[in-house]
N, C-alpha and C. Protein backbone atom coordinates (compact mmCIF):
# COMPACT_ATOMS: atom_id res chain seq x y z
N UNK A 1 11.57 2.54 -29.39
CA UNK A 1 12.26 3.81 -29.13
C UNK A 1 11.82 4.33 -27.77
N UNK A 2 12.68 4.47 -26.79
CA UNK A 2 12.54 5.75 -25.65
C UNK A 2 11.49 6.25 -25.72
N UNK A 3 10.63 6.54 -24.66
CA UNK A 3 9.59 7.81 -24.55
C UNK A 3 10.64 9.03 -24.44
N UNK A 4 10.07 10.53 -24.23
CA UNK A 4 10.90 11.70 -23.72
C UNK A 4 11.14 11.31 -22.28
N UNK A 5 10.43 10.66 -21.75
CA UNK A 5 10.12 10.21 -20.38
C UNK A 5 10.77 9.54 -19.64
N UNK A 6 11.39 8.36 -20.96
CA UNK A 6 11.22 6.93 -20.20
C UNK A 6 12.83 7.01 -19.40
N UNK A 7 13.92 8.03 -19.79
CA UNK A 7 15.09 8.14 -19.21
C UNK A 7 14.94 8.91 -17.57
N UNK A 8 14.25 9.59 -17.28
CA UNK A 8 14.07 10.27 -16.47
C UNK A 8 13.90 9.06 -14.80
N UNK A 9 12.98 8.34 -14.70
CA UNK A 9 12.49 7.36 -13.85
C UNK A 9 13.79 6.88 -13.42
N UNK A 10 14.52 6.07 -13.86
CA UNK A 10 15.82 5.73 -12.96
C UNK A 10 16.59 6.54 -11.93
N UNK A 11 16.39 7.85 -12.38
CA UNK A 11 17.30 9.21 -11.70
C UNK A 11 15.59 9.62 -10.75
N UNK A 12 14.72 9.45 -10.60
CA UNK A 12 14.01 9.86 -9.48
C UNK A 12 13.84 8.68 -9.08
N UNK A 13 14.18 7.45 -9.33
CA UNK A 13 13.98 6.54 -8.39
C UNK A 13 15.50 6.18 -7.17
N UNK A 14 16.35 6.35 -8.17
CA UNK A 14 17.80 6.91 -7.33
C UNK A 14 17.71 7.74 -6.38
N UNK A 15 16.44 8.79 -6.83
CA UNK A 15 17.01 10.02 -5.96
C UNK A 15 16.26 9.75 -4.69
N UNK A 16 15.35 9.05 -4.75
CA UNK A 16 13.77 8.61 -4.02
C UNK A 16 14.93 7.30 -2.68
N UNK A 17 15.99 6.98 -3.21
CA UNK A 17 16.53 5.48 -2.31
C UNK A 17 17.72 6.45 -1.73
N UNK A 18 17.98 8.00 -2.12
CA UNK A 18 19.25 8.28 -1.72
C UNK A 18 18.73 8.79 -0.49
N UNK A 19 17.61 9.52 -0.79
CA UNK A 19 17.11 10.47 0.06
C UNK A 19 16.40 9.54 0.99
N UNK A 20 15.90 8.84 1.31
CA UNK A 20 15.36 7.86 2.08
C UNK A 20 16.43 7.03 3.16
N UNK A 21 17.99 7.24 2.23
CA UNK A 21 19.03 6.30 3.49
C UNK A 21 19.44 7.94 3.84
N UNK A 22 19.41 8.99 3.14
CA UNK A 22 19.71 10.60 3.79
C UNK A 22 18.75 10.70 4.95
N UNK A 23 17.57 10.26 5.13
CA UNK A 23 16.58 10.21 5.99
C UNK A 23 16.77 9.37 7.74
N UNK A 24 17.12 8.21 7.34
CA UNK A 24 17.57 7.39 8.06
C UNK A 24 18.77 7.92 8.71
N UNK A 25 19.49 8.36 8.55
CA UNK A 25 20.97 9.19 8.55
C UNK A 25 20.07 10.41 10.18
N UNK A 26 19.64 11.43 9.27
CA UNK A 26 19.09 12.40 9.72
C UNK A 26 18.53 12.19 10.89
N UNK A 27 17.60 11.14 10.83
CA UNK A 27 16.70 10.60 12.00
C UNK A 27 17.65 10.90 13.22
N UNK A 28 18.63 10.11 13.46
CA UNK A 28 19.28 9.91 13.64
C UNK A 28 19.98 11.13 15.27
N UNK A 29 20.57 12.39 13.49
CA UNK A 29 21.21 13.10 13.91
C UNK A 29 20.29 14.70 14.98
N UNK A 30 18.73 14.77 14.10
CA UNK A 30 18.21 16.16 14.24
C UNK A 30 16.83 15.39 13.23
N UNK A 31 16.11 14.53 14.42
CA UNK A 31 14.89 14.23 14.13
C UNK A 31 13.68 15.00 13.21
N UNK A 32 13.95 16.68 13.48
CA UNK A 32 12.75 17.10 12.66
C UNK A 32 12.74 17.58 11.69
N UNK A 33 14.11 17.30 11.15
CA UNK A 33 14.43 17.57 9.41
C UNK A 33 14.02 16.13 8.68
N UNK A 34 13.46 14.92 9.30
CA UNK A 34 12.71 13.88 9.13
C UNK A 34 11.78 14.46 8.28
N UNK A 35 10.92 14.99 8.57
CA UNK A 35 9.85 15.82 8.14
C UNK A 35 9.95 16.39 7.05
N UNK A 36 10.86 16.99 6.45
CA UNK A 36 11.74 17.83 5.13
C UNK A 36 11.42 16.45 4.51
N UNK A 37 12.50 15.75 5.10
CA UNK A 37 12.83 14.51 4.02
C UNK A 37 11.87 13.92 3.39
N UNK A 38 10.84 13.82 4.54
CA UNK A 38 9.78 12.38 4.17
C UNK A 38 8.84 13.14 2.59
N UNK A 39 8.76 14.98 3.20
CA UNK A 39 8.10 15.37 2.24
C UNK A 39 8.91 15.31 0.49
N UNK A 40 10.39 15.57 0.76
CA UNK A 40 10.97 15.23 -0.79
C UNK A 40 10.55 13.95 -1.59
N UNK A 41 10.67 12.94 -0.59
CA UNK A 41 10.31 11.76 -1.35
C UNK A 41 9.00 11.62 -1.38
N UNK A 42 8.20 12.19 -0.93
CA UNK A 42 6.62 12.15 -1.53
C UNK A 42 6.63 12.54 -2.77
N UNK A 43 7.13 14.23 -2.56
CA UNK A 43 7.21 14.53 -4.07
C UNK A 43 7.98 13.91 -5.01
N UNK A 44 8.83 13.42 -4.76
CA UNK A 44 9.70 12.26 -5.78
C UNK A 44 8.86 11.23 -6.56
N UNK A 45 8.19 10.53 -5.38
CA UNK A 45 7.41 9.53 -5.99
C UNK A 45 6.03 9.55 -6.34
N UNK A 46 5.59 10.52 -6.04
CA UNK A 46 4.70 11.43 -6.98
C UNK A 46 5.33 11.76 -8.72
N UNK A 47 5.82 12.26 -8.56
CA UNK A 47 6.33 12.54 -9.81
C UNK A 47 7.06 11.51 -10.35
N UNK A 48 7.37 10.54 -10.13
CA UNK A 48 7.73 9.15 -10.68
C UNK A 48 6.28 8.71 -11.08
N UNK A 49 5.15 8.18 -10.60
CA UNK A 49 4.16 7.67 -10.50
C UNK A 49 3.63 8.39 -11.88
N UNK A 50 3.67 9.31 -11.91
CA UNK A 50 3.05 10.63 -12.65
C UNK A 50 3.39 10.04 -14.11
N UNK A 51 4.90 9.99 -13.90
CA UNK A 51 5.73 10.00 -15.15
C UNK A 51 5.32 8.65 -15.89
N UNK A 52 5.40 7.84 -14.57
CA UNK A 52 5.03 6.08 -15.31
C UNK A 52 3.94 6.14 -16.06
N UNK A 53 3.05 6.72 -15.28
CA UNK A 53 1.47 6.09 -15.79
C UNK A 53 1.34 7.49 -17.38
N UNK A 54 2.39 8.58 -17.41
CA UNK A 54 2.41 8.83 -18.73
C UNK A 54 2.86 8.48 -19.69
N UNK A 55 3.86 7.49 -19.80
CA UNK A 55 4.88 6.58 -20.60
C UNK A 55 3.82 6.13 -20.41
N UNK A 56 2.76 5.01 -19.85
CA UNK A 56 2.46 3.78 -20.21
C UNK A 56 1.22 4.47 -21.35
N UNK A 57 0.53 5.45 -21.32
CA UNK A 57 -0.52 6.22 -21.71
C UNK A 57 0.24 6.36 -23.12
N UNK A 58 1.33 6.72 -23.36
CA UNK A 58 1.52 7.03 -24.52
C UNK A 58 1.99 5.31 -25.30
N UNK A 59 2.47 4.64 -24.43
CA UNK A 59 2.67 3.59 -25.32
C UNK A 59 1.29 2.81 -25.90
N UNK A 60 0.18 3.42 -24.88
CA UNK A 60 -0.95 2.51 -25.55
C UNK A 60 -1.56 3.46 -26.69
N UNK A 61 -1.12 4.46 -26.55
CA UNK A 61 -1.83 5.58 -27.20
C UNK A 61 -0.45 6.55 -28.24
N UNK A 62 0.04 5.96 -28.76
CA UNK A 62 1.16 6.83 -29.43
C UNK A 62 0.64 8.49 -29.68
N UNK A 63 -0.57 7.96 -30.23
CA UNK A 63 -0.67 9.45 -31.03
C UNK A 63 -1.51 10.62 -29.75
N UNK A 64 -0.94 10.38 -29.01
CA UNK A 64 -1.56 11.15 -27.71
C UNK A 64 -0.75 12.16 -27.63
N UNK A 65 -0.96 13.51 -26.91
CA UNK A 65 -0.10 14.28 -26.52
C UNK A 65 0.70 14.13 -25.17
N UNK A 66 1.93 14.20 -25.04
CA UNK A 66 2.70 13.73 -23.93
C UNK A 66 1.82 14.50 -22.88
N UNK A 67 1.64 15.75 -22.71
CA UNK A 67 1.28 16.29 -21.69
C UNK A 67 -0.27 16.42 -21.77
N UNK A 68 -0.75 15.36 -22.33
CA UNK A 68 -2.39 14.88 -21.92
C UNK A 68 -3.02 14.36 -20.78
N UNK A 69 -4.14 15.35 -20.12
CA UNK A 69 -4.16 15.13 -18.85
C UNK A 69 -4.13 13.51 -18.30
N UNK A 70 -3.93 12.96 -17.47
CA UNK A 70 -3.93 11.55 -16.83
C UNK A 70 -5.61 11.38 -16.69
N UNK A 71 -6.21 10.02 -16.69
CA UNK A 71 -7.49 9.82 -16.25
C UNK A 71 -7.00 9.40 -14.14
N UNK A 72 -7.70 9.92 -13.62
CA UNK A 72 -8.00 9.59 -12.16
C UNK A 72 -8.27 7.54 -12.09
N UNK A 73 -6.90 7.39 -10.81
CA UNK A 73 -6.84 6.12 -10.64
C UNK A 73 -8.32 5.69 -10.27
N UNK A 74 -9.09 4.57 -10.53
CA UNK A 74 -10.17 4.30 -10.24
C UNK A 74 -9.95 3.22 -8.58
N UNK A 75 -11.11 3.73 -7.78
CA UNK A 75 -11.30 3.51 -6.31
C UNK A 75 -12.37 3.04 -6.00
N UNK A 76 -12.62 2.17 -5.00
CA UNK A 76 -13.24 1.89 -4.24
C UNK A 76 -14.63 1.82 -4.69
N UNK A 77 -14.70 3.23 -4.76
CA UNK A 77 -16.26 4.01 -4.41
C UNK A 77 -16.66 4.05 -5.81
N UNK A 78 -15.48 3.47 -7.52
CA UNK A 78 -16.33 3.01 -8.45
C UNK A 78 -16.49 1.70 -8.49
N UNK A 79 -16.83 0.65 -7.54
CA UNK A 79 -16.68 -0.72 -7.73
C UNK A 79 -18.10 -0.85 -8.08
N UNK A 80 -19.16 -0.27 -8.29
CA UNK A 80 -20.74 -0.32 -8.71
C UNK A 80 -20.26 -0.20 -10.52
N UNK A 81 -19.92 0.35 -10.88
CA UNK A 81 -19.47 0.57 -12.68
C UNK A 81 -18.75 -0.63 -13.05
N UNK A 82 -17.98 -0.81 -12.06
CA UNK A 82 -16.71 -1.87 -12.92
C UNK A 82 -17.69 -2.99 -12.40
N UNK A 83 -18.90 -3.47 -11.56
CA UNK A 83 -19.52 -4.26 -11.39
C UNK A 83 -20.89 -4.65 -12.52
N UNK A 84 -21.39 -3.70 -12.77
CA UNK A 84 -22.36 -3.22 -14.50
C UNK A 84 -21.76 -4.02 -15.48
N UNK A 85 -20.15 -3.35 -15.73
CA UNK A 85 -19.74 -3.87 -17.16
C UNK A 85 -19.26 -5.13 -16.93
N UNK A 86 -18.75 -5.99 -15.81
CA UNK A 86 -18.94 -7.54 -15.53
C UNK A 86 -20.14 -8.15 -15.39
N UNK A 87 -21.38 -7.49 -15.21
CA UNK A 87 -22.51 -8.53 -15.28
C UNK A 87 -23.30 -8.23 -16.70
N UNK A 88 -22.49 -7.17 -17.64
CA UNK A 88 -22.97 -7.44 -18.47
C UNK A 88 -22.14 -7.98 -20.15
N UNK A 89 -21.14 -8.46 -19.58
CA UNK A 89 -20.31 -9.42 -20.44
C UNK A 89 -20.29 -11.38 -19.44
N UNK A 90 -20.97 -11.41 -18.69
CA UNK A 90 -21.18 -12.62 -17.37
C UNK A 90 -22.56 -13.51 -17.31
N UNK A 91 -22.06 -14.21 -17.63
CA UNK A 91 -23.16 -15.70 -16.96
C UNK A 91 -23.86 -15.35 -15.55
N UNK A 92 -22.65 -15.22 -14.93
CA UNK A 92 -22.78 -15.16 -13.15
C UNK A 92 -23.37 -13.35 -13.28
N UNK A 93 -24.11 -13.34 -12.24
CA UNK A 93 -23.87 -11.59 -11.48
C UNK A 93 -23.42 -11.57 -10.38
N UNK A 94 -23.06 -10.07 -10.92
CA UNK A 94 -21.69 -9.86 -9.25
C UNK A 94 -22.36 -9.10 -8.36
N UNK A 95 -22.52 -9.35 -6.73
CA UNK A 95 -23.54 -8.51 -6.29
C UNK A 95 -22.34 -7.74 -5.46
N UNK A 96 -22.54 -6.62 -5.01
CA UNK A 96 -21.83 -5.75 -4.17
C UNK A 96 -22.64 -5.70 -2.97
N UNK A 97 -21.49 -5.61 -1.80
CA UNK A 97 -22.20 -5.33 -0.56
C UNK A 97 -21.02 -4.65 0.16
N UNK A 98 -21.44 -3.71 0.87
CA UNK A 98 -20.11 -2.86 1.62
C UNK A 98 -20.37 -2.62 2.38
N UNK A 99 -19.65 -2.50 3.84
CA UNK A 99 -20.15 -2.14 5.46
C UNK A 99 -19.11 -1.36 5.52
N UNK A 100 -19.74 -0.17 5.52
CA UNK A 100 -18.86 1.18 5.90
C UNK A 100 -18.05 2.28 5.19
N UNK A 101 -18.22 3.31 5.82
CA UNK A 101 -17.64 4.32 4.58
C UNK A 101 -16.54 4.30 4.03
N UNK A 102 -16.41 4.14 2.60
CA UNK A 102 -15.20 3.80 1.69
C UNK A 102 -14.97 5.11 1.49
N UNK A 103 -15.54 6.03 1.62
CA UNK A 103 -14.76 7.54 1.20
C UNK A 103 -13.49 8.01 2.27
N UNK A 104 -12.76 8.64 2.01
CA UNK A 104 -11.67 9.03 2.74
C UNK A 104 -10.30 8.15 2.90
N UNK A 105 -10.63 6.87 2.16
CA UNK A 105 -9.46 5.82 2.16
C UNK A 105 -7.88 6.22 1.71
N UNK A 106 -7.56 5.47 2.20
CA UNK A 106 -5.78 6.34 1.40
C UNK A 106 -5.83 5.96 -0.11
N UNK A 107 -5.31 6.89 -0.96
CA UNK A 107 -5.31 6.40 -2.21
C UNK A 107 -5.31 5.49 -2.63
N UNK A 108 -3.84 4.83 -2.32
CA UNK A 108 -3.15 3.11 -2.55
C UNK A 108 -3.89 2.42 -1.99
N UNK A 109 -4.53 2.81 -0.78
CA UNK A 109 -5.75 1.65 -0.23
C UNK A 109 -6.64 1.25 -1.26
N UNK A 110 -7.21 2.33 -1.49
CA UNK A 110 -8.81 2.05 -2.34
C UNK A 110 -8.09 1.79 -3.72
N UNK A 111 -7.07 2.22 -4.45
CA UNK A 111 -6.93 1.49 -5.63
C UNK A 111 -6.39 -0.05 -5.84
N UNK A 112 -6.30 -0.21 -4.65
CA UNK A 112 -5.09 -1.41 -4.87
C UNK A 112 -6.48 -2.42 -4.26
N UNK A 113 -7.51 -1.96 -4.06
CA UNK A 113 -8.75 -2.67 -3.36
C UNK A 113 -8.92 -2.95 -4.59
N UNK A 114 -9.49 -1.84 -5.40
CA UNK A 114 -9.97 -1.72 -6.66
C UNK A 114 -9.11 -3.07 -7.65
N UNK A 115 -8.55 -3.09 -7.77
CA UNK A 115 -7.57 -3.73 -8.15
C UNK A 115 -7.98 -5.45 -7.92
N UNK A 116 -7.85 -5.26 -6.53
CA UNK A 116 -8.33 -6.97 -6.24
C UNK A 116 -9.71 -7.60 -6.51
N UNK A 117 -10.37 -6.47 -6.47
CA UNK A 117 -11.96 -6.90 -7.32
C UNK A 117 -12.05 -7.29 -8.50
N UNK A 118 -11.04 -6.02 -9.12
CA UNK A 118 -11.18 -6.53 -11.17
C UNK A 118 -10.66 -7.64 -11.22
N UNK A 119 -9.20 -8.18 -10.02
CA UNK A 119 -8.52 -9.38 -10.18
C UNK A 119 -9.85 -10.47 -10.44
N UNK A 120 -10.46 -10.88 -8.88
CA UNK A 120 -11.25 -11.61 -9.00
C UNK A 120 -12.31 -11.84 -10.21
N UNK A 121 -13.05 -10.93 -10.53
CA UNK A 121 -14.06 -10.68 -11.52
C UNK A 121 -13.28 -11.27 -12.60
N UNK A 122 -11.89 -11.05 -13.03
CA UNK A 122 -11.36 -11.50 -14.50
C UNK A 122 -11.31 -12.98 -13.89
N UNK A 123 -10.76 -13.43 -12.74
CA UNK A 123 -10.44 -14.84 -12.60
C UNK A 123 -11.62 -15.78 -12.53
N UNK A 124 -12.96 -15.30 -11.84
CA UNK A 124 -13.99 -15.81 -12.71
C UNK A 124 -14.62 -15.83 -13.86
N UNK A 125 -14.55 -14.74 -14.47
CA UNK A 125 -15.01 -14.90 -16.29
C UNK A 125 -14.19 -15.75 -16.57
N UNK A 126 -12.67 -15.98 -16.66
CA UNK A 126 -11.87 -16.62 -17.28
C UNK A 126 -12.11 -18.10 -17.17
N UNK A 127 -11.94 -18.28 -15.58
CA UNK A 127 -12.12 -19.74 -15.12
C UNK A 127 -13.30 -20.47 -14.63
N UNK A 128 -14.21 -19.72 -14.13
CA UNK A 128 -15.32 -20.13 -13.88
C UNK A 128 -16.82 -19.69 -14.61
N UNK A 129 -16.72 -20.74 -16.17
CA UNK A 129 -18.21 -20.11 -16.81
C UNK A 129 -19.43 -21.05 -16.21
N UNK A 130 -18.99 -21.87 -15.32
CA UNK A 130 -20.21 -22.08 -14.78
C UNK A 130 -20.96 -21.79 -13.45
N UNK A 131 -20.01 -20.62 -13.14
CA UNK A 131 -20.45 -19.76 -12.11
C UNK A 131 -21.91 -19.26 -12.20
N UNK A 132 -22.86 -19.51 -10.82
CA UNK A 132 -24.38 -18.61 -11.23
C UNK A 132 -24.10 -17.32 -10.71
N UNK A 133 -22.57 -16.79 -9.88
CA UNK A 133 -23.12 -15.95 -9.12
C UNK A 133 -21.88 -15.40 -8.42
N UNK A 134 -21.28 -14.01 -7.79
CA UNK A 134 -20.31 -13.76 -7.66
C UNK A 134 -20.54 -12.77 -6.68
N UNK A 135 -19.88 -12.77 -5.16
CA UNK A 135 -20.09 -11.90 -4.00
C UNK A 135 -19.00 -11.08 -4.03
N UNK A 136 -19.41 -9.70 -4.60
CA UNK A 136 -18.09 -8.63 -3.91
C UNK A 136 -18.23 -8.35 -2.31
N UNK A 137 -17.45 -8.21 -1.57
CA UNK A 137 -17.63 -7.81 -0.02
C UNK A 137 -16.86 -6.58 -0.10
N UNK A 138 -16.99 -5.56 0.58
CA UNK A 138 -15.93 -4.73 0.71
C UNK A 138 -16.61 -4.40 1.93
N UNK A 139 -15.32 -4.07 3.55
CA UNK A 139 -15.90 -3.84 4.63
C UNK A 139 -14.82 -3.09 5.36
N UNK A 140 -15.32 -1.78 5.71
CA UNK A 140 -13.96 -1.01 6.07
C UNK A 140 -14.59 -1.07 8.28
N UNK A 141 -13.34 -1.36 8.97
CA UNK A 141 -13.22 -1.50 10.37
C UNK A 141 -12.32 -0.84 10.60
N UNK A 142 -12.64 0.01 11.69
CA UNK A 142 -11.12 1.22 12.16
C UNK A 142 -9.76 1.07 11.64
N UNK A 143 -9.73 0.10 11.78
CA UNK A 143 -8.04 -0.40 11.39
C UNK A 143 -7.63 -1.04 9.97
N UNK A 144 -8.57 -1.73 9.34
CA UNK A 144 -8.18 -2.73 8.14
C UNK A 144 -9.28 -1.81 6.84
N UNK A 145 -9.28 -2.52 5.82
CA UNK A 145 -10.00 -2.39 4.79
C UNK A 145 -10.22 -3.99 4.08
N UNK A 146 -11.24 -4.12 3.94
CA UNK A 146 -11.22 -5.88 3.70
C UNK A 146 -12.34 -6.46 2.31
N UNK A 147 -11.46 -7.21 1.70
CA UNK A 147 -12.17 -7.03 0.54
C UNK A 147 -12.09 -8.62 0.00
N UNK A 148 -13.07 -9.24 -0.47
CA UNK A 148 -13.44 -10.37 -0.52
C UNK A 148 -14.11 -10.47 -2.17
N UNK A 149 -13.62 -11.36 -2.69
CA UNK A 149 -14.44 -11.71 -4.09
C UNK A 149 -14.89 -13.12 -4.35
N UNK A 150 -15.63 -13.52 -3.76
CA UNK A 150 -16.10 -15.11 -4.02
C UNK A 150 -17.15 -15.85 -5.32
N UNK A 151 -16.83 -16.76 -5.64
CA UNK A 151 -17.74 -17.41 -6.69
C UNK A 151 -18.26 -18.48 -6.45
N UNK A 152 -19.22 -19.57 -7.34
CA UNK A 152 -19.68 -20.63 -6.49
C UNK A 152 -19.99 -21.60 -7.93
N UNK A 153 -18.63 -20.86 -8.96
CA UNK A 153 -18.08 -22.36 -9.67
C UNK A 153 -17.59 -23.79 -9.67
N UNK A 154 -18.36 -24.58 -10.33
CA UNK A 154 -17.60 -25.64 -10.26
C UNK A 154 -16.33 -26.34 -10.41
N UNK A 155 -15.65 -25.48 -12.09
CA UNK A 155 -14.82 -25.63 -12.54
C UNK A 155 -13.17 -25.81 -11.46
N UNK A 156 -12.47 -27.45 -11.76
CA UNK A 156 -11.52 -27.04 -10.58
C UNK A 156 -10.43 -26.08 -11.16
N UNK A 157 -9.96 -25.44 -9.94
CA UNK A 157 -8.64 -24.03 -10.06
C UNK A 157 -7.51 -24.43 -8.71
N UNK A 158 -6.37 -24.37 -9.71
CA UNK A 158 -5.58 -23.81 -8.35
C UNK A 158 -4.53 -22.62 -8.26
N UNK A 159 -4.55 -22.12 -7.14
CA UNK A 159 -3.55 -21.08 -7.47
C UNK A 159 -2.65 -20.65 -8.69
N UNK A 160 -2.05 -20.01 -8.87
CA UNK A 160 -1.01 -20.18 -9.56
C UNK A 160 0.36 -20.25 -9.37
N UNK A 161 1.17 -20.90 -10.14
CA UNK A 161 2.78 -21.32 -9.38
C UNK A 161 3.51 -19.87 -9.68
N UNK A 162 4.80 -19.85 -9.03
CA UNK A 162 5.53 -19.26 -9.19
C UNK A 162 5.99 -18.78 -10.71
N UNK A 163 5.86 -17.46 -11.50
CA UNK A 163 6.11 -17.19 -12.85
C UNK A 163 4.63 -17.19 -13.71
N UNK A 164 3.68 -17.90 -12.85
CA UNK A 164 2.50 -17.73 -13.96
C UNK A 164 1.22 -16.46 -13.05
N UNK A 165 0.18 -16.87 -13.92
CA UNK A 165 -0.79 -15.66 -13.65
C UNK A 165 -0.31 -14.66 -12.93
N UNK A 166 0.67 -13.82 -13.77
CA UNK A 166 1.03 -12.50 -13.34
C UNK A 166 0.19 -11.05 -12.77
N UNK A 167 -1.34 -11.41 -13.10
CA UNK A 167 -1.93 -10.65 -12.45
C UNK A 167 -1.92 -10.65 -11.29
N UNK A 168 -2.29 -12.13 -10.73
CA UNK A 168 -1.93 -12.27 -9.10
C UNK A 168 -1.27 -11.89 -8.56
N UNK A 169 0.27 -12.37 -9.56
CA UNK A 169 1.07 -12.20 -8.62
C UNK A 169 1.84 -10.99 -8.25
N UNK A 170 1.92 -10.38 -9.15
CA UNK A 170 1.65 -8.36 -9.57
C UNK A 170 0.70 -7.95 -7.83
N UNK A 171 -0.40 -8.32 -8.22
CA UNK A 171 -1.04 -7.84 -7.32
C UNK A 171 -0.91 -8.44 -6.27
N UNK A 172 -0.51 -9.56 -5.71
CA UNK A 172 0.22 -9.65 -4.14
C UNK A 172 1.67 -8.81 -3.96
N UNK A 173 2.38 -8.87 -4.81
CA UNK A 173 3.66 -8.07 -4.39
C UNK A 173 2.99 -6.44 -4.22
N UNK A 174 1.81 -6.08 -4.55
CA UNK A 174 1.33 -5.00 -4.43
C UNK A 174 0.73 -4.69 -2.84
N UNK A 175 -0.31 -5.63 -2.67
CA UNK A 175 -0.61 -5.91 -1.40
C UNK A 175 0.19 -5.97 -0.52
N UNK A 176 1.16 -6.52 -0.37
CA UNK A 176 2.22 -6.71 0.24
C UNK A 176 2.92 -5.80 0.35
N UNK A 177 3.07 -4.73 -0.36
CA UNK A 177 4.04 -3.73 -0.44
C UNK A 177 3.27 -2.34 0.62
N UNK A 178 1.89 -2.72 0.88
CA UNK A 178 1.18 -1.76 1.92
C UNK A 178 0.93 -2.48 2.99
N UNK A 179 1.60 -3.60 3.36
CA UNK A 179 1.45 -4.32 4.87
C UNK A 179 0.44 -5.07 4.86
N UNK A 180 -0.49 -5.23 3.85
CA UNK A 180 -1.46 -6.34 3.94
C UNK A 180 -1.07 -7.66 3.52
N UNK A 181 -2.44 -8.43 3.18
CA UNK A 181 -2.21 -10.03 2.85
C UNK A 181 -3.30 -10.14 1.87
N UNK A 182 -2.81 -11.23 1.12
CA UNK A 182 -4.40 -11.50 0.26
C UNK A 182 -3.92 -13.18 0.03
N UNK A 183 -4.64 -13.80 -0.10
CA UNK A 183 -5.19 -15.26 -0.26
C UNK A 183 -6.02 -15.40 -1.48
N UNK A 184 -5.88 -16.45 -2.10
CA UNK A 184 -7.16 -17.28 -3.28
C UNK A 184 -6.54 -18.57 -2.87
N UNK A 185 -7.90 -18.97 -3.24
CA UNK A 185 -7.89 -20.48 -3.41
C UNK A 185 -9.70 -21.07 -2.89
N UNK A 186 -10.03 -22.56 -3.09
CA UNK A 186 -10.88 -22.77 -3.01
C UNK A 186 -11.86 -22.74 -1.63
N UNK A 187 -13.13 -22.36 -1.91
CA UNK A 187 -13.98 -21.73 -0.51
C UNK A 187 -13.98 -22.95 0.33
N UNK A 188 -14.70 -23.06 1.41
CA UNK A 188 -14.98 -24.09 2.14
C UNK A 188 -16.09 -24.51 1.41
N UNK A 189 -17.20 -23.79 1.03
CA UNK A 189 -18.15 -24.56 0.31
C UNK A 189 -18.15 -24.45 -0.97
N UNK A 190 -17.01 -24.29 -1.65
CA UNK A 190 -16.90 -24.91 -3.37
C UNK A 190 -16.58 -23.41 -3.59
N UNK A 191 -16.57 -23.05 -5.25
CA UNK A 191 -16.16 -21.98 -5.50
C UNK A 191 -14.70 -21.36 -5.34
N UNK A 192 -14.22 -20.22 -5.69
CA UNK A 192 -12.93 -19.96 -5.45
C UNK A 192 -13.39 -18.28 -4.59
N UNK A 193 -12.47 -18.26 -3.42
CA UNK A 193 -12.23 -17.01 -2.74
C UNK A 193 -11.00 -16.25 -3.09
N UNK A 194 -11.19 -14.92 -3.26
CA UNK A 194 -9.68 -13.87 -3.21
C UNK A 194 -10.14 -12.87 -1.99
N UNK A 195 -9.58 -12.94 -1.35
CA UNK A 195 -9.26 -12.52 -0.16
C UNK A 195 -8.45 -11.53 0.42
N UNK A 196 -8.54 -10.29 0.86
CA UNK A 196 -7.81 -9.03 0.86
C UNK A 196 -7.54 -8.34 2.17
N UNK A 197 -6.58 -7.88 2.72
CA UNK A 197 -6.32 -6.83 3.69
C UNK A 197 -5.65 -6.05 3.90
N UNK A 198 -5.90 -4.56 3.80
CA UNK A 198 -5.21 -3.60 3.89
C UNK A 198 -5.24 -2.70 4.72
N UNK A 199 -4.08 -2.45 5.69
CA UNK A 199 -3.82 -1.58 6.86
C UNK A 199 -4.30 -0.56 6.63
N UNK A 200 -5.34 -0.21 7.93
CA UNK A 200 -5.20 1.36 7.45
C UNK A 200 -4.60 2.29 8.20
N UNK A 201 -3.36 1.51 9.15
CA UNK A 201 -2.66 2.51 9.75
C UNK A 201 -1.33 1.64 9.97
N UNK A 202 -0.07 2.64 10.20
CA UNK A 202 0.82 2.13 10.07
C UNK A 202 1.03 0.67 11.12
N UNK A 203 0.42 0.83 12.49
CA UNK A 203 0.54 0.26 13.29
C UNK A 203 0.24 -1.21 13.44
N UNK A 204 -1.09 -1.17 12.67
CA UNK A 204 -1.42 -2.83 12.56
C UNK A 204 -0.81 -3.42 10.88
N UNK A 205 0.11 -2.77 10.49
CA UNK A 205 0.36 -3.25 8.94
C UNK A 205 1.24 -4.59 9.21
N UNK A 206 1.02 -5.81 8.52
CA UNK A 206 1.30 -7.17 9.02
C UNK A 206 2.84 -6.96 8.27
């Protein structure tokens, strides 16, 4: 059955693609009503985002109240917690190391970072139990945000094809969707690497 919700998302995502070629239009005609625009569709997709992640809350949670506050997307700056509860379900330990301040990141940056860590961490529990040992990197440089998850399993892996391990591939069309790149596959010295980059400005976004 429908959430109260779940009809709503098509009509702000409509409204989010109308207003965006209304934008383009505008540019056009009287450049600084650009500015109007760009802010509608923030709020649009804000409130899409909002709406999703409350449909998905209630489908895991029926007996929840629709208008139960949201938990805060997890970032960056908790990759020490989500690193605890992997070394303590893990063979391997995961060590963290970070060069540079992760506070102030753009949202989608640091979650979608976040994101590529838990990737890795699940793709070694899963595939590599004879891992001793697992390097988080996270390293923020004026321009990029760069995030690295390596292991130093034996077990062989290869990518995954087209249609399978949907986490990946979820999470590259994600990456991708903020101008970065990400890579896995096997290290130069054994083990498997996932590999991450995310713009942190419009200018260098690949």
């Amino acid at each position: 059955m429908p959430t109260p919700h779940a009809h709503r998302k098509p009509h702000h995502v409509t409204g989010i693609v109308v207003q965006a070629q209304g934008a383009r239009f505008v540019a056009e005609q009287d450049p600084q009503r650009v500015i109007v625009a760009l802010e509608q569709i923030e709020r649009a997709g804000a409130e899409t985002m909002a709406s999703m992640r409350r449909m998905v809350g209630i489908l895991r949670n029926p007996d929840a109240p629709p208008d139960a506050p949201l938990a805060p997307l997890a970032g960056v700056t908790e990759l020490e917690p989500l690193l605890i509860g992997f070394n303590g379900a893990a063979n391997a330990p995961a060590r963290l190391h970070v060069d540079g301040d992760l506070n102030g990141l753009p949202v989608e940056v640091s979650t979608s970072a976040y994101r590529v860590v838990m990737e890795g961490l699940t793709n070694t529990r899963q595939h590599a139990p004879d891992a001793r040992s697992v390097d988080v990197a996270v390293r923020r440089t004026p321009d990029w945000l760069l995030v690295r998850v390596a292991d130093d399993g034996a077990s062989p892996r290869t990518a995954p094809a087209r249609g399978h391990g949907f986490g990946l591939i979820g999470l590259t069309e994600r990456v991708r969707a903020l101008g970065g790149t990400i890579t896995a596959g096997p290290g130069v010295a054994g083990g498997w690497v996932l590999d991450a980059a995310f713009p942190l400005h419009a200018a260098v976004a690949r």
